[in-house]
N, C-alpha and C. Protein backbone atom coordinates (compact mmCIF):
# COMPACT_ATOMS: atom_id res chain seq x y z
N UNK A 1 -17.79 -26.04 -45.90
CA UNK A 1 -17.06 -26.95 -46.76
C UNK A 1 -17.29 -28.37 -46.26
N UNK A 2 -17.43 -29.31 -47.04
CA UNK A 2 -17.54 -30.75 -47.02
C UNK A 2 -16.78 -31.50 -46.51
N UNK A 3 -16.35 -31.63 -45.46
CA UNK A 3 -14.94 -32.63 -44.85
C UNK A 3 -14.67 -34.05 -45.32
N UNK A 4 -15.53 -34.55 -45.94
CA UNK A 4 -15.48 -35.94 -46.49
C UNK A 4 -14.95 -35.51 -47.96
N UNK A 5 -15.39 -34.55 -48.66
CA UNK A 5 -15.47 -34.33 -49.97
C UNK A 5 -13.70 -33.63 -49.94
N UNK A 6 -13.59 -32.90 -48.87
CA UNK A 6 -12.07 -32.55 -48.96
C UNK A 6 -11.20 -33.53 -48.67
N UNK A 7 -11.53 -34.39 -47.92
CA UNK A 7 -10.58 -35.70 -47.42
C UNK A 7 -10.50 -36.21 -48.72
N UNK A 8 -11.59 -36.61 -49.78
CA UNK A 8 -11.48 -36.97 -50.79
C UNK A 8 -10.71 -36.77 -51.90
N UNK A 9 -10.87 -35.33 -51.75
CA UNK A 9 -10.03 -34.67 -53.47
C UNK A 9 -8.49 -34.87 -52.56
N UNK A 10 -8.43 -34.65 -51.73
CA UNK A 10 -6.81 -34.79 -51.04
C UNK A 10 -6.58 -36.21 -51.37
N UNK A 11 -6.92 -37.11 -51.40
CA UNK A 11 -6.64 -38.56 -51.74
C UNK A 11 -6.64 -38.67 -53.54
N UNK A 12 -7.37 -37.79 -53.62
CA UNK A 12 -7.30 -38.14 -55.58
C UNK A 12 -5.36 -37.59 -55.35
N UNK A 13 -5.37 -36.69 -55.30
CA UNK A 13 -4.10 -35.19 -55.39
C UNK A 13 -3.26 -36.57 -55.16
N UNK A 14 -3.39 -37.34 -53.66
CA UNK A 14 -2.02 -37.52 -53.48
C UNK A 14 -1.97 -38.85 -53.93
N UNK A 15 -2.87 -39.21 -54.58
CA UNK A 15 -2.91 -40.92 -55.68
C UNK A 15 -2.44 -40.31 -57.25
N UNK A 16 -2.74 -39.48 -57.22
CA UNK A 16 -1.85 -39.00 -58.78
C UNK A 16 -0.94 -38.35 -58.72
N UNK A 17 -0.44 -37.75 -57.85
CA UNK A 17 0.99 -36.97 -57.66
C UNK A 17 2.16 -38.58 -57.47
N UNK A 18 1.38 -39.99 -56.80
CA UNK A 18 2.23 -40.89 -56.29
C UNK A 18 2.32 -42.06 -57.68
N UNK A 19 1.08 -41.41 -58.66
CA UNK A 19 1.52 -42.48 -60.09
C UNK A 19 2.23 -41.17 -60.69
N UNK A 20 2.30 -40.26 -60.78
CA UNK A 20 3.64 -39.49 -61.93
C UNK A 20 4.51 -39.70 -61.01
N UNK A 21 4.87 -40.25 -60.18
CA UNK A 21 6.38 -40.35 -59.82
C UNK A 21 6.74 -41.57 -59.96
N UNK A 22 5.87 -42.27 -59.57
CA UNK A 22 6.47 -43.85 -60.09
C UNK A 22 6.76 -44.05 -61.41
N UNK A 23 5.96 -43.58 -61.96
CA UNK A 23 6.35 -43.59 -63.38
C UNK A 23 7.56 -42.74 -64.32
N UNK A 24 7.47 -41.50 -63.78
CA UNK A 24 8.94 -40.77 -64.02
C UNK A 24 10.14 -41.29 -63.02
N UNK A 25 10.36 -41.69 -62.25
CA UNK A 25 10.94 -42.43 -61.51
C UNK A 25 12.44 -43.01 -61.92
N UNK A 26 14.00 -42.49 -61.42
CA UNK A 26 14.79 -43.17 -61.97
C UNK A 26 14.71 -44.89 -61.08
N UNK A 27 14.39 -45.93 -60.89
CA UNK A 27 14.80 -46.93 -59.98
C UNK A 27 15.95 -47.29 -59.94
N UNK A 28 17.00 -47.33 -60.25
CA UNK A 28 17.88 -47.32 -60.38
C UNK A 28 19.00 -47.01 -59.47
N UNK A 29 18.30 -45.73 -58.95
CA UNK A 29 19.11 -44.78 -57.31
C UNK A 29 18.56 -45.84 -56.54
N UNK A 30 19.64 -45.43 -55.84
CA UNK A 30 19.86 -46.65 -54.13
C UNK A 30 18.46 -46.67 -53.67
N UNK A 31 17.94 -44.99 -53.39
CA UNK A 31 16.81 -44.57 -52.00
C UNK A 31 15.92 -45.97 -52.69
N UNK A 32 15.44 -46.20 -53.81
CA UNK A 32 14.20 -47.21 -54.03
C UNK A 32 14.84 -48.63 -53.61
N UNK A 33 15.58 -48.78 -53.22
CA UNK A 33 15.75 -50.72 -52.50
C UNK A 33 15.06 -50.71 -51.24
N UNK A 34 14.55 -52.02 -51.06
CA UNK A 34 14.19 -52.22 -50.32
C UNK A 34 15.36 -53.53 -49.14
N UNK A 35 14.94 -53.14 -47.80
CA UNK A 35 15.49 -53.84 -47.09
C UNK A 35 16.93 -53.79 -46.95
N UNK A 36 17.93 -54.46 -46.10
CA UNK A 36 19.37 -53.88 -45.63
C UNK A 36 20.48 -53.96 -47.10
N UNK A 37 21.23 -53.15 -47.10
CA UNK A 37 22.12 -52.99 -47.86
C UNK A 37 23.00 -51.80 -47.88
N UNK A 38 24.33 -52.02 -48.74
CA UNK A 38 25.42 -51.17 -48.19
C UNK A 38 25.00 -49.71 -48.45
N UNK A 39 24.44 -49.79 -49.20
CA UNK A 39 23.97 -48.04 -49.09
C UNK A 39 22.98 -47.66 -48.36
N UNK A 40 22.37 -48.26 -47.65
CA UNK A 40 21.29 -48.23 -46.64
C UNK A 40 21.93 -47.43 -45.27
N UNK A 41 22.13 -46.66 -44.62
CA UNK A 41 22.67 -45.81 -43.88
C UNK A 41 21.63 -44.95 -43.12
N UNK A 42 21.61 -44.83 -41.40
CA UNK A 42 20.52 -44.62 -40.95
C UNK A 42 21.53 -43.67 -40.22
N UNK A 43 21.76 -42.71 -39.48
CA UNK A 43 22.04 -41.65 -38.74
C UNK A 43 23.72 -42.57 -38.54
N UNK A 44 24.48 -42.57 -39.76
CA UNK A 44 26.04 -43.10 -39.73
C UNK A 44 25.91 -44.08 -39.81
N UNK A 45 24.98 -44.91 -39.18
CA UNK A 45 24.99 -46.62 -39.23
C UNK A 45 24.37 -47.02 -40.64
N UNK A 46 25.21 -47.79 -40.90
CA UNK A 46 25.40 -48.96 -42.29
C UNK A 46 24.00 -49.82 -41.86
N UNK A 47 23.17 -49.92 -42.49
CA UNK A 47 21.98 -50.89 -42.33
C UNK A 47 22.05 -51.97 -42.96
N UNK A 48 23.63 -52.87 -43.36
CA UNK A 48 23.58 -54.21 -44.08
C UNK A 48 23.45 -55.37 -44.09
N UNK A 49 22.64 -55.60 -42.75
CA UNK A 49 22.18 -56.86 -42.16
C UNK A 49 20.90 -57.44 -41.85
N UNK A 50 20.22 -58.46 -41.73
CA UNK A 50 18.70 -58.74 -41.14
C UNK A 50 18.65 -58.00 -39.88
N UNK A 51 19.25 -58.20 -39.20
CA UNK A 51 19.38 -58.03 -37.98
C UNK A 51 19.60 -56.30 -37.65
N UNK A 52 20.19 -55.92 -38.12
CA UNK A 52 20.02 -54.40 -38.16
C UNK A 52 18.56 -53.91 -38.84
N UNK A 53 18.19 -54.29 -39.78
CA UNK A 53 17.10 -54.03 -40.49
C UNK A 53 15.89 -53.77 -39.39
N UNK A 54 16.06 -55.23 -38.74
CA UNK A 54 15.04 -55.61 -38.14
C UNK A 54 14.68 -54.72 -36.93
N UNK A 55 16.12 -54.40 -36.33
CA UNK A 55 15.77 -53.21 -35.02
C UNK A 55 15.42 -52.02 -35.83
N UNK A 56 15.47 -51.43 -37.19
CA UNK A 56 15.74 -50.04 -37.45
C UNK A 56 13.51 -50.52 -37.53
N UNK A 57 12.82 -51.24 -38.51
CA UNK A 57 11.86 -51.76 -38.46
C UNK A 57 11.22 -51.58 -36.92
N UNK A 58 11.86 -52.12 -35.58
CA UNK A 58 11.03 -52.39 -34.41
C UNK A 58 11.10 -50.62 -34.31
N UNK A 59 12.35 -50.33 -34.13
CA UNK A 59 12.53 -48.49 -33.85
C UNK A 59 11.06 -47.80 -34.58
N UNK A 60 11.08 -48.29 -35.48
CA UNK A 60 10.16 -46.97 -36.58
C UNK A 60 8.53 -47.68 -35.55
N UNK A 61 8.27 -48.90 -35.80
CA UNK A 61 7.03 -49.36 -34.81
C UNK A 61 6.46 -48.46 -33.59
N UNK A 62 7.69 -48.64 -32.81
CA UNK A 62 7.99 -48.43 -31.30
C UNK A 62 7.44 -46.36 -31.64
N UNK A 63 8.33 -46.03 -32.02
CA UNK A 63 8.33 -44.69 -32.47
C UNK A 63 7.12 -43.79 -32.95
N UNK A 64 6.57 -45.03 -34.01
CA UNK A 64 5.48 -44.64 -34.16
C UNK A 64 4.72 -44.27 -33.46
N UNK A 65 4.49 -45.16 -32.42
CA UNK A 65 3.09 -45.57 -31.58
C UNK A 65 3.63 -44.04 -30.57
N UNK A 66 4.42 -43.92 -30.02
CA UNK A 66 5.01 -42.55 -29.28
C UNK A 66 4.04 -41.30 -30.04
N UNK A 67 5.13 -41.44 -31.45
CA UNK A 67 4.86 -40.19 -31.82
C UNK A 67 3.17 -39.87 -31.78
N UNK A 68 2.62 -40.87 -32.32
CA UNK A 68 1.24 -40.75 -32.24
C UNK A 68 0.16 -40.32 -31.12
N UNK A 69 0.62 -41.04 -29.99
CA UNK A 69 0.81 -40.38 -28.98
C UNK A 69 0.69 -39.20 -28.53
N UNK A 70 2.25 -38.97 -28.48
CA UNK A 70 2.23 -37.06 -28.80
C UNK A 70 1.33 -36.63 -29.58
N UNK A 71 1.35 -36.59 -30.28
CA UNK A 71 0.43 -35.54 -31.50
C UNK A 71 -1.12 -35.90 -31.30
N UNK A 72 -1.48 -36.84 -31.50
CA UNK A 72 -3.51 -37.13 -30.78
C UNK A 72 -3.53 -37.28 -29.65
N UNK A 73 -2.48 -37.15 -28.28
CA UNK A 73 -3.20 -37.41 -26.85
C UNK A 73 -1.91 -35.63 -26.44
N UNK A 74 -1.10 -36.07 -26.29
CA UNK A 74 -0.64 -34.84 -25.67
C UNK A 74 -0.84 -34.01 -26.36
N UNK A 75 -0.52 -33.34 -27.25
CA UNK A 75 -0.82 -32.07 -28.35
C UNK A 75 -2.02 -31.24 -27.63
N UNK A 76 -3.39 -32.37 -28.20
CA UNK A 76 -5.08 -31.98 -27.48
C UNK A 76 -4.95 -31.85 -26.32
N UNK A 77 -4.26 -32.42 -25.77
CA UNK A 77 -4.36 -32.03 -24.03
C UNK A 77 -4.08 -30.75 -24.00
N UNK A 78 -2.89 -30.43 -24.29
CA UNK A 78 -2.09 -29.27 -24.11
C UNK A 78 -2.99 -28.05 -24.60
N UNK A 79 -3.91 -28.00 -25.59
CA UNK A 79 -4.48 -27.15 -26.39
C UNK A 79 -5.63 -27.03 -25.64
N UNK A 80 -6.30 -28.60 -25.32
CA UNK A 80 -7.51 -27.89 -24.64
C UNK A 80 -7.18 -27.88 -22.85
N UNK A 81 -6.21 -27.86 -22.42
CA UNK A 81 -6.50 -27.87 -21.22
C UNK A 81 -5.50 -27.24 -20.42
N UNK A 82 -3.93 -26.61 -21.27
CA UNK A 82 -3.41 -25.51 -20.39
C UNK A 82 -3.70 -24.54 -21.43
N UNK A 83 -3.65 -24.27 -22.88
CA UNK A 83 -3.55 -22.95 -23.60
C UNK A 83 -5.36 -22.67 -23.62
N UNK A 84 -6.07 -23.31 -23.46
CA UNK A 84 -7.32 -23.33 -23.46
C UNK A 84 -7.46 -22.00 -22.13
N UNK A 85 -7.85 -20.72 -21.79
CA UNK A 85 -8.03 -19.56 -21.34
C UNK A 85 -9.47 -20.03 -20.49
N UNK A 86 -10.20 -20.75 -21.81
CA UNK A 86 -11.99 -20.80 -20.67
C UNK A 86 -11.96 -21.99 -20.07
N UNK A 87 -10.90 -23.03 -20.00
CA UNK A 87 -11.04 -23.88 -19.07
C UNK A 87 -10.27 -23.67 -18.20
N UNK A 88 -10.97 -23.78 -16.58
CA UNK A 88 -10.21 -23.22 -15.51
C UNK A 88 -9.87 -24.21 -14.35
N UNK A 89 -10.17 -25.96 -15.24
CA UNK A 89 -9.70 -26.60 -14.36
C UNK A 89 -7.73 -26.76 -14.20
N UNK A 90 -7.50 -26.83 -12.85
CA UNK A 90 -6.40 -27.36 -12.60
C UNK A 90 -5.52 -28.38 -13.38
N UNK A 91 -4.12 -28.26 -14.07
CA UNK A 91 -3.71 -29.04 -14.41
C UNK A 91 -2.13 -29.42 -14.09
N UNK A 92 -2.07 -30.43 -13.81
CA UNK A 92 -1.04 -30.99 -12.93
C UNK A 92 0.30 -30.91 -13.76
N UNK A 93 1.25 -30.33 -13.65
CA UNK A 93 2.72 -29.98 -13.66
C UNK A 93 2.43 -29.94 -15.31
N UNK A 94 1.99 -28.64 -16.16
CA UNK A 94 1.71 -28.24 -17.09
C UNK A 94 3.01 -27.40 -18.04
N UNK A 95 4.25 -27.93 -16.93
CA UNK A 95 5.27 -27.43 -17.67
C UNK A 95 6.18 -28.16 -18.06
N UNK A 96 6.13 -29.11 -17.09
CA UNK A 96 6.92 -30.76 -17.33
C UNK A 96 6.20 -31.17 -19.01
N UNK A 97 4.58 -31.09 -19.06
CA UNK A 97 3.93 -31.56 -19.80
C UNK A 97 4.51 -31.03 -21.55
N UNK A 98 4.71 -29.53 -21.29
CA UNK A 98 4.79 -28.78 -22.55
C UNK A 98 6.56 -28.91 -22.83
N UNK A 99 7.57 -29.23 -21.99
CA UNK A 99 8.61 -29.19 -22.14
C UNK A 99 8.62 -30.60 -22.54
N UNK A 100 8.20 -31.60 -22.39
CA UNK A 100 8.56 -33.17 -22.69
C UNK A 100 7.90 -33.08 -24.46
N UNK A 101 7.23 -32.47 -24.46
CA UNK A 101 6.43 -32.14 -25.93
C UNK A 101 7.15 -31.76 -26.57
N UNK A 102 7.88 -30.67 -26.30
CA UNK A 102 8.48 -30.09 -27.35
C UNK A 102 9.82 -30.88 -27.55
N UNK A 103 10.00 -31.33 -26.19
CA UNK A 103 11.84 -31.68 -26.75
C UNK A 103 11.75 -33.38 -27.85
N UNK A 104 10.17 -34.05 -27.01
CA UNK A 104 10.03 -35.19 -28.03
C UNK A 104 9.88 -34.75 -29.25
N UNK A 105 9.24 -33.59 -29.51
CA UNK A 105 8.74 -32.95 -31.43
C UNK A 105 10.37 -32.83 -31.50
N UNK A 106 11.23 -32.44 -31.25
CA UNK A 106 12.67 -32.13 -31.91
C UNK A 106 13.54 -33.23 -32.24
N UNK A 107 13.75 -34.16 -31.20
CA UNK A 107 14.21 -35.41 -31.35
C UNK A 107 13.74 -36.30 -32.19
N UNK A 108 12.39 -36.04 -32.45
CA UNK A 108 11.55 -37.23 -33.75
C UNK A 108 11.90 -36.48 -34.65
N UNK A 109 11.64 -35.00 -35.01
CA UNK A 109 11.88 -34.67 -36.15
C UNK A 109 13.48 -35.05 -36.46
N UNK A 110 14.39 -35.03 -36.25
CA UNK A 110 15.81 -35.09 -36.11
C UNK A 110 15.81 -36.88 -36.50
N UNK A 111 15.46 -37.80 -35.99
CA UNK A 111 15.28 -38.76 -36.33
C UNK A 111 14.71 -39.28 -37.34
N UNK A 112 13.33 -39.09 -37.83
CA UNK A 112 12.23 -38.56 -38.65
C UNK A 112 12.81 -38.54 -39.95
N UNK A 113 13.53 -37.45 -40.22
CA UNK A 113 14.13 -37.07 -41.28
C UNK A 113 15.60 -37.67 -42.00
N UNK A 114 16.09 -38.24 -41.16
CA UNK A 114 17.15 -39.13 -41.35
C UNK A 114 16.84 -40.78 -42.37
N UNK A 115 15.58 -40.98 -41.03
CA UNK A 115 15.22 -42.53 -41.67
C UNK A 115 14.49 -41.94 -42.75
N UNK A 116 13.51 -41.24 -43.31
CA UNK A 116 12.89 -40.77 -44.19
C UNK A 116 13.96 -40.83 -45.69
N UNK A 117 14.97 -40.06 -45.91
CA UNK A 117 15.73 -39.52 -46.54
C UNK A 117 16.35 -41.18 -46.46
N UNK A 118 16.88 -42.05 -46.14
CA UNK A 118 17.28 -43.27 -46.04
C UNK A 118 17.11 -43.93 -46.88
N UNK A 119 15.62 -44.44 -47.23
CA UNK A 119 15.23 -45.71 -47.99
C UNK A 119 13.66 -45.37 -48.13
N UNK A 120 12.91 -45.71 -49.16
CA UNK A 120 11.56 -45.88 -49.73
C UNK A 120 11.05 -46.82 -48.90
N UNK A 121 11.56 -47.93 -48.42
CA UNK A 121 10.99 -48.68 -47.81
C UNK A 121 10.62 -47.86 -45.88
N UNK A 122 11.49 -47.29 -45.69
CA UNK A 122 11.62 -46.66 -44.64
C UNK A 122 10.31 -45.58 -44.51
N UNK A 123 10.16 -44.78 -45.32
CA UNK A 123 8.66 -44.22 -45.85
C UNK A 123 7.32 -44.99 -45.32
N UNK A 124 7.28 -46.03 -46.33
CA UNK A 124 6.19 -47.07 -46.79
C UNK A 124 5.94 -47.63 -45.00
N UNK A 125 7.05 -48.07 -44.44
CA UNK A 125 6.70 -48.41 -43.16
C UNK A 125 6.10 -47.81 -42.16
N UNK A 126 6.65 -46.06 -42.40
CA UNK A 126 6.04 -45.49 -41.29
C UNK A 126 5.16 -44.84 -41.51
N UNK A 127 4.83 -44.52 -42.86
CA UNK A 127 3.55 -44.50 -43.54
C UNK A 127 2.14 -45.27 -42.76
N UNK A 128 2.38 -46.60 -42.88
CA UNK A 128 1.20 -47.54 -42.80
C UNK A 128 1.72 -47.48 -41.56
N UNK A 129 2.33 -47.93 -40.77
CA UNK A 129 2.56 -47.86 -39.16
C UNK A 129 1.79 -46.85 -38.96
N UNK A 130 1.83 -45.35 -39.01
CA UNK A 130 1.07 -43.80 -38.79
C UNK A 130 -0.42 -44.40 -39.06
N UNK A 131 -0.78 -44.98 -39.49
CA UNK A 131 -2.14 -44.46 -40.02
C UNK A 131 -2.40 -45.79 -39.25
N UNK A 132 -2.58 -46.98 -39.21
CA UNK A 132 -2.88 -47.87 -38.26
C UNK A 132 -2.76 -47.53 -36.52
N UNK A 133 -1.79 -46.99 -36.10
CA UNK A 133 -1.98 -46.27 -34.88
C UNK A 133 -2.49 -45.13 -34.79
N UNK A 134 -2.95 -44.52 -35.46
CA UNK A 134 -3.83 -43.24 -35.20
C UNK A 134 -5.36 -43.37 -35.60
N UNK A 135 -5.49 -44.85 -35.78
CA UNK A 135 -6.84 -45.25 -36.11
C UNK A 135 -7.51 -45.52 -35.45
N UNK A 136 -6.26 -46.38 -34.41
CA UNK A 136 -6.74 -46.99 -33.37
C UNK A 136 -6.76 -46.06 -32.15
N UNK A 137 -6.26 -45.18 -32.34
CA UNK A 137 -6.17 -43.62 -31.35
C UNK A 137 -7.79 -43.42 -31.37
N UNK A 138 -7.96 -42.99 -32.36
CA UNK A 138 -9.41 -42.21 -33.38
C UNK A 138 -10.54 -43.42 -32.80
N UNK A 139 -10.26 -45.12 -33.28
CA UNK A 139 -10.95 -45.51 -32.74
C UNK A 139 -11.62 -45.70 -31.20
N UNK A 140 -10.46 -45.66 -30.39
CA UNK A 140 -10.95 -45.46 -28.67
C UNK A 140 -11.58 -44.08 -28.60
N UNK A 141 -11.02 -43.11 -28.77
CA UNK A 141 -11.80 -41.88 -28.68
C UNK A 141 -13.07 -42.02 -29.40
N UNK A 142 -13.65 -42.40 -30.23
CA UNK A 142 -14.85 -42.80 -30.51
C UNK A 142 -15.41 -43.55 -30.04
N UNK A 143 -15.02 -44.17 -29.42
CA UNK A 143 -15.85 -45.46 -28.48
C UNK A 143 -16.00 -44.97 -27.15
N UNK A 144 -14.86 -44.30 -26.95
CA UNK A 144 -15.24 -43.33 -25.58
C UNK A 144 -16.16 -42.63 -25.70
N UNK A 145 -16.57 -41.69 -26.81
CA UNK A 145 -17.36 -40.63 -26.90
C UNK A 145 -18.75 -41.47 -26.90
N UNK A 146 -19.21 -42.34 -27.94
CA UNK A 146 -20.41 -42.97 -27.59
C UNK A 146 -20.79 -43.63 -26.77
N UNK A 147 -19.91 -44.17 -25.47
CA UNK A 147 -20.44 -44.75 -24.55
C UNK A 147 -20.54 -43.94 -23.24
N UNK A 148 -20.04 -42.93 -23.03
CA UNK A 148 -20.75 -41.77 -22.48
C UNK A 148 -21.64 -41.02 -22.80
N UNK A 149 -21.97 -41.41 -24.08
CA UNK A 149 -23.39 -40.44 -24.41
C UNK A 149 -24.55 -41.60 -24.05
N UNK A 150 -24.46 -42.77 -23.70
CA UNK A 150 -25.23 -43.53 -23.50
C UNK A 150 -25.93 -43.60 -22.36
């Protein structure tokens, strides 16, 4: 199968699944505002200020770059280098490693889902936040890889 050609039709899917909703769309409900307001509510906290906005904004940043983290550097570690059976190098406190993993996957998800369910704008941020730090993940690992093949 074509990995470019599937990356592709997955981008048609999720560019037309994202115009029938805009377009059936009530705007009207709170979730579509953007930025602080009284219905804006993040895990109990009222988000009705710049200033609140602005930390819930640095949080999702900050968070990002973590989660990303986890998932393209620890995740692969973990896969190729303690559950991995044919690699028999040594790896240093491989339980600290898998326990900090999992309890960070629970706490983001728990978080995750709160700001998600919150606000559209809350989405849109960590949306483009995700994909700009995992680019730049993708990009060093590629730059790593070709300058050792050199």
């Amino acid at each position: 199968m074509n990995i470019l050609l599937t990356s592709r039709i997955i981008t048609g899917w999720v560019l037309g699944c994202c115009m029938l909703i805009s377009y059936t769309v009530d705007t009207t409900n709170s979730f579509y505002n953007f930025g602080p307001s009284d219905n804006l509510t993040f895990i109990g906290i009222t988000i009705d200020t710049e200033f609140k906005y602005a930390c819930i904004i640095v949080y999702c940043l900050i968070n990002t770059v973590i989660r990303s983290c986890n998932h393209n550097i620890v995740y692969p570690y973990i896969t190729l280098n303690i559950q991995d059976l044919s690699n028999k190098n040594k790896v240093q406190n491989p339980h600290e490693i898998v326990t900090i993993n999992i309890l960070y996957y629970w706490f983001d998800w728990i978080i995750y889902i709160n700001l998600l369910i919150s606000q559209v704008d809350m989405i849109i941020i960590e949306m483009i936040s995700e994909i700009i730090i995992t680019n730049l993940i993708t990009y060093k690992y590629i730059r790593e890889k070709f300058s050792q093949s050199i």
